[in-house]
N, C-alpha and C. Protein backbone atom coordinates (compact mmCIF):
# COMPACT_ATOMS: atom_id res chain seq x y z
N UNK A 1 11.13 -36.77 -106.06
CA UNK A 1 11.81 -36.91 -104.80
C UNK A 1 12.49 -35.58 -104.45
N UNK A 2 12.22 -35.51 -102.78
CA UNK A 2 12.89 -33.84 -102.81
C UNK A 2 14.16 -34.24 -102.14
N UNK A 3 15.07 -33.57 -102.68
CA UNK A 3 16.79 -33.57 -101.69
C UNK A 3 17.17 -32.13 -100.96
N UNK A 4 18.07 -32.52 -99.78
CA UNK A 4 18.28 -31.70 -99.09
C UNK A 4 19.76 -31.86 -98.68
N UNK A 5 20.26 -30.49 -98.90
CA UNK A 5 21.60 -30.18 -98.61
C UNK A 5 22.07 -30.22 -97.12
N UNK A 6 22.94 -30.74 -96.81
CA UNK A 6 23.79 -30.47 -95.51
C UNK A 6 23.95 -29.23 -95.02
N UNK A 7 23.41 -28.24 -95.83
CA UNK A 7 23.46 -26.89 -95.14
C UNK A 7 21.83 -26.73 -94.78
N UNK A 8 20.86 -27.13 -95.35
CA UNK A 8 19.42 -27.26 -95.16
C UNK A 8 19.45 -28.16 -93.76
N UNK A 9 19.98 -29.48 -94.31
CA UNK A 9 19.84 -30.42 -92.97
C UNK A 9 20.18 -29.55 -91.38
N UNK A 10 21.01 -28.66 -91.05
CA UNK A 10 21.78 -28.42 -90.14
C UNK A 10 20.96 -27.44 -90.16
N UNK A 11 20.73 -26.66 -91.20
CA UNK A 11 18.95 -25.37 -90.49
C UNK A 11 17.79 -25.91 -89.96
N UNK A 12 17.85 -27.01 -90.38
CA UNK A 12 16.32 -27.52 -89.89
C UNK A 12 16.95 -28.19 -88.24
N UNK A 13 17.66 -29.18 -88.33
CA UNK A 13 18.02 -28.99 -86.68
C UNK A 13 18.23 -28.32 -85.63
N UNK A 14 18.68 -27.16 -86.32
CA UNK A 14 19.14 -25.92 -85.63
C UNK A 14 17.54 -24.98 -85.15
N UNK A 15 16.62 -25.07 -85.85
CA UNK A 15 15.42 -24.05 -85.84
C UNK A 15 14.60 -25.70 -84.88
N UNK A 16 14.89 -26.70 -85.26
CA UNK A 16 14.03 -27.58 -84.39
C UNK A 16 14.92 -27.64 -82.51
N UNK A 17 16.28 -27.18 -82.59
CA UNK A 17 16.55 -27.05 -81.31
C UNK A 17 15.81 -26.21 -80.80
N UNK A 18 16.07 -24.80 -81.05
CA UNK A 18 15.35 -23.44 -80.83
C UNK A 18 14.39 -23.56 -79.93
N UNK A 19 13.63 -24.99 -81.03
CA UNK A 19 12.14 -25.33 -80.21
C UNK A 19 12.17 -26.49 -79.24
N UNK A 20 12.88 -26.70 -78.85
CA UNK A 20 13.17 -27.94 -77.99
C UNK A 20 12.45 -29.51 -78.60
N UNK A 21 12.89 -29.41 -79.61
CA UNK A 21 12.28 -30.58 -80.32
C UNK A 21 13.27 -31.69 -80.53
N UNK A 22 14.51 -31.29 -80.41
CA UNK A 22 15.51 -32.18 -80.75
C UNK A 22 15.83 -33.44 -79.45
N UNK A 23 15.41 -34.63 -80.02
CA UNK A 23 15.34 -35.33 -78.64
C UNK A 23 16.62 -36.17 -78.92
N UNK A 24 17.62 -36.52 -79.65
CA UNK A 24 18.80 -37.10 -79.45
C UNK A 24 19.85 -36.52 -80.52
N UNK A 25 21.02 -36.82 -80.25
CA UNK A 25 21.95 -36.03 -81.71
C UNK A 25 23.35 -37.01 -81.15
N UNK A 26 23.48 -37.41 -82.00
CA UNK A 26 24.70 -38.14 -81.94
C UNK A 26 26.25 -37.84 -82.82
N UNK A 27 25.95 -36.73 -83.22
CA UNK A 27 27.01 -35.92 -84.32
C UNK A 27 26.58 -36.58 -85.51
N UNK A 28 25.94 -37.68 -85.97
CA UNK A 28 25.17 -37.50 -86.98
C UNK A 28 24.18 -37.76 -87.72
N UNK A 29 23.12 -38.35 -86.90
CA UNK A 29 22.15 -38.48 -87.05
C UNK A 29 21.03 -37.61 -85.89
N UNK A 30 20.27 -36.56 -85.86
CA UNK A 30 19.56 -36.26 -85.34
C UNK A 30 17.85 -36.81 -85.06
N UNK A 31 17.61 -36.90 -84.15
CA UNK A 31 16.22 -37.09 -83.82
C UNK A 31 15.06 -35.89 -83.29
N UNK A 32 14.52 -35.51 -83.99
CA UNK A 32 13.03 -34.30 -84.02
C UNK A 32 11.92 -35.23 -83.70
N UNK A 33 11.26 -34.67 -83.27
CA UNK A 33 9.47 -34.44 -83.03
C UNK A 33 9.24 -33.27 -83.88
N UNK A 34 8.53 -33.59 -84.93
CA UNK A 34 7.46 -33.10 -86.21
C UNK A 34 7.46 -32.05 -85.57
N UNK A 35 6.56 -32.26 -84.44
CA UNK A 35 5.30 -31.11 -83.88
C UNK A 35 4.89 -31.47 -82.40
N UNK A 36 5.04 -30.75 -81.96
CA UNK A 36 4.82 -30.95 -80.07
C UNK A 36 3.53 -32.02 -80.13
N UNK A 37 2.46 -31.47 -81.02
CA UNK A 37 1.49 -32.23 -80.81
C UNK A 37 1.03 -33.27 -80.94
N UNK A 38 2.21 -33.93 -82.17
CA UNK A 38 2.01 -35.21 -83.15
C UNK A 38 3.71 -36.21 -82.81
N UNK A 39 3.00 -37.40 -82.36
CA UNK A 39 4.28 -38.27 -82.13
C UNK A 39 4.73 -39.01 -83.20
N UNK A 40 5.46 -37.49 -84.38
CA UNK A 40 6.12 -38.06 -85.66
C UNK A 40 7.36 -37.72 -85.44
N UNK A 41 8.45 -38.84 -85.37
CA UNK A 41 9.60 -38.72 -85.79
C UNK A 41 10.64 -38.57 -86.68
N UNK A 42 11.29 -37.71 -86.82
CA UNK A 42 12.02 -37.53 -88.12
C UNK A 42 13.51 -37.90 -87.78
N UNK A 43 13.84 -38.49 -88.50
CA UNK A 43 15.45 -38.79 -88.16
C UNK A 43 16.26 -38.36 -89.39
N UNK A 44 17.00 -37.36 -89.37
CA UNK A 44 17.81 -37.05 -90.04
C UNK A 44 19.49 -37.64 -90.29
N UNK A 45 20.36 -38.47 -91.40
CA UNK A 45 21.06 -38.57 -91.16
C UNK A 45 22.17 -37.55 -91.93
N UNK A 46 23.11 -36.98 -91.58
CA UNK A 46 24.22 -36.09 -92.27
C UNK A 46 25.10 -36.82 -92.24
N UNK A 47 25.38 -37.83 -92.19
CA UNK A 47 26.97 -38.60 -92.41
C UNK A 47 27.22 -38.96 -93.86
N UNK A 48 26.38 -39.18 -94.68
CA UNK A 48 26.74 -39.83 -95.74
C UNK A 48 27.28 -38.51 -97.09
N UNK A 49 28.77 -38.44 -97.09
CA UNK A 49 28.50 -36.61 -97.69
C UNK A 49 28.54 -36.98 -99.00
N UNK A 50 28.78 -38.15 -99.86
CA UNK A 50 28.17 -38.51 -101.16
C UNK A 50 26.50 -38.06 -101.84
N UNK A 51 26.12 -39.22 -100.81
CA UNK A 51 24.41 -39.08 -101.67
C UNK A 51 24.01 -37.43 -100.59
N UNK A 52 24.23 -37.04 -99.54
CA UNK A 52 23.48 -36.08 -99.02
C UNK A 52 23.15 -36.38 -97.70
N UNK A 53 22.51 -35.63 -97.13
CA UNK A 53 21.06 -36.19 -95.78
C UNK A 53 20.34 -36.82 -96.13
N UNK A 54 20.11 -38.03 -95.70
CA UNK A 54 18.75 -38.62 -95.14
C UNK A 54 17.35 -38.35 -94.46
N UNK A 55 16.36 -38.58 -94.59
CA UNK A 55 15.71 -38.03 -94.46
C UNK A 55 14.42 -39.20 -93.69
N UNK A 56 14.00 -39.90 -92.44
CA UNK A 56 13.29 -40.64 -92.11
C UNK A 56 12.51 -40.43 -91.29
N UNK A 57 10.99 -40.89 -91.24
CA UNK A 57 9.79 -40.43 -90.90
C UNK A 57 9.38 -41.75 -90.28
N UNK A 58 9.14 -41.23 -89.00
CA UNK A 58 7.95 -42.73 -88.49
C UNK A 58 7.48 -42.50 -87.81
N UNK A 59 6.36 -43.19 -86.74
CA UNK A 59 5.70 -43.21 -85.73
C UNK A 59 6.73 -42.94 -84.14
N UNK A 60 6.83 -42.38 -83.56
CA UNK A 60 7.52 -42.05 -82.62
C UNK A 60 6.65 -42.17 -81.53
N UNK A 61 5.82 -42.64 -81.11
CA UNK A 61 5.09 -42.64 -79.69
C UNK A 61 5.76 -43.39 -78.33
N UNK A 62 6.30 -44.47 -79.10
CA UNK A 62 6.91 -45.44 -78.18
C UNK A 62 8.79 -44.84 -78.01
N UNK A 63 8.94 -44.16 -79.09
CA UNK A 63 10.55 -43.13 -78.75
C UNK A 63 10.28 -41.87 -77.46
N UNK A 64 9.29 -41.18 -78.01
CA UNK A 64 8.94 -40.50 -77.35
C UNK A 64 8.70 -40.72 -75.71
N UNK A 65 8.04 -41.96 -75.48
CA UNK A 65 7.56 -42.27 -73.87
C UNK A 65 8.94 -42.55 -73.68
N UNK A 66 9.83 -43.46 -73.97
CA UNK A 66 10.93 -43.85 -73.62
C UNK A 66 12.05 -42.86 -73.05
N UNK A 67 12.03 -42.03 -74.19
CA UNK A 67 13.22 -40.52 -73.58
C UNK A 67 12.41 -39.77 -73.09
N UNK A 68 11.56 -39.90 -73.03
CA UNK A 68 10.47 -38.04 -71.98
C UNK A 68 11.98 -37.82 -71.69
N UNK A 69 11.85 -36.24 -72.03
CA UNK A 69 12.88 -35.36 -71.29
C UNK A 69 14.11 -34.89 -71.90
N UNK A 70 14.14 -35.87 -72.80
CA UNK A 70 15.93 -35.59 -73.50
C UNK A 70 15.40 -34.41 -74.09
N UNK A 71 14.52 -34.36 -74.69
CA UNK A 71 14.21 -33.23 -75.81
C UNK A 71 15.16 -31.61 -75.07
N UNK A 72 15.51 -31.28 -73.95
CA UNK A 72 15.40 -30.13 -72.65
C UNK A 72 16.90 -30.10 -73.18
N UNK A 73 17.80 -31.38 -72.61
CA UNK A 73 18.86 -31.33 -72.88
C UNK A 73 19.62 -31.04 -74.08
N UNK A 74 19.22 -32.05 -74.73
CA UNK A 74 19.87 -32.45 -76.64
C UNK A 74 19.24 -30.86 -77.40
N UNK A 75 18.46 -30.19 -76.89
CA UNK A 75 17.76 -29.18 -77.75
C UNK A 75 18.95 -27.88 -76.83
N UNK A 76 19.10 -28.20 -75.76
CA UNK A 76 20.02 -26.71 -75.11
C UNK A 76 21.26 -26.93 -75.68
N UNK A 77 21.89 -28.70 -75.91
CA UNK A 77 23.30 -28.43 -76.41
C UNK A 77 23.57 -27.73 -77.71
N UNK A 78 22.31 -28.39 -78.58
CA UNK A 78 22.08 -27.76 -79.81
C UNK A 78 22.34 -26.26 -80.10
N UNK A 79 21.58 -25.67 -79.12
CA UNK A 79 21.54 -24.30 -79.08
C UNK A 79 23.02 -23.84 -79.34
N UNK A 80 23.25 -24.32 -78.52
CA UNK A 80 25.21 -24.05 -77.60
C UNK A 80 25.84 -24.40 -78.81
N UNK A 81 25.77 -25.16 -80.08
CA UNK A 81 26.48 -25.38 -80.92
C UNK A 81 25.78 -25.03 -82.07
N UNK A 82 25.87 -24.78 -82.83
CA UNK A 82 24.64 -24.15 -83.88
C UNK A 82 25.56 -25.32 -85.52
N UNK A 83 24.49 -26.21 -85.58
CA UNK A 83 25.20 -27.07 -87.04
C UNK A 83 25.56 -26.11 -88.35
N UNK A 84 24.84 -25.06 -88.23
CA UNK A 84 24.67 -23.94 -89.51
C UNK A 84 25.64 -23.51 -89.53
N UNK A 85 26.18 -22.91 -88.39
CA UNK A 85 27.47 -22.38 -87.92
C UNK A 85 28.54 -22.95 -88.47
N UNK A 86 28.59 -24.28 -87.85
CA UNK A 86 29.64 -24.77 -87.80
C UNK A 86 30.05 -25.32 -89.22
N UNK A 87 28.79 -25.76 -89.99
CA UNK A 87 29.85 -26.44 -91.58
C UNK A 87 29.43 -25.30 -92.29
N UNK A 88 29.17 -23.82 -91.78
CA UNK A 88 29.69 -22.59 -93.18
C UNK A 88 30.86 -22.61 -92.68
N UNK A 89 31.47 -22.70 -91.67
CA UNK A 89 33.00 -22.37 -91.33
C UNK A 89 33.64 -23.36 -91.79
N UNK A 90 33.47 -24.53 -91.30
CA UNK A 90 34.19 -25.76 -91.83
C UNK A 90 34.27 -25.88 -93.38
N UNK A 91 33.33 -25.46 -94.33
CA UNK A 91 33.46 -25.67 -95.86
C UNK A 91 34.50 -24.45 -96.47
């Protein structure tokens, strides 16, 4: 099993904003699209600071039709706030 740090978790959101992939963020659970081309969803959760991030994979076709569009927004706020940023400062 592979684990991933809260400082990993918050690079990979951060490089999936970049790309406008980030289609929801709720401060702590994020939602990605894999790959522009493939309707795989990854849901990341960072809340739990015991066990780590979460890490969940599914079919996203029917997420995807539903939000068309958030990806524009949730990926520019991203930008505007950088998660990497913010918990090297915070730790």
């Amino acid at each position: 099993m592979q684990t991933m740090t809260l400082f990993q978790a918050c690079e990979y959101i951060d490089k999936a904003a970049a790309e406008d992939r980030v289609w929801h963020y709720n401060g702590g659970q994020a939602y990605i699209r894999l790959h522009d081309e493939l309707n795989i969803l990854m849901i990341i959760d960072h809340t739990n600071t015991h066990t780590g991030p979460t890490v969940e994979i599914c079919d996203g076709t029917e997420y995807f039709k539903t939000y068309a569009g958030n990806q524009f927004s949730y990926s520019k706020r991203m930008r505007e706030s950088s998660l990497s940023e913010y918990f090297s400062v915070a730790s």
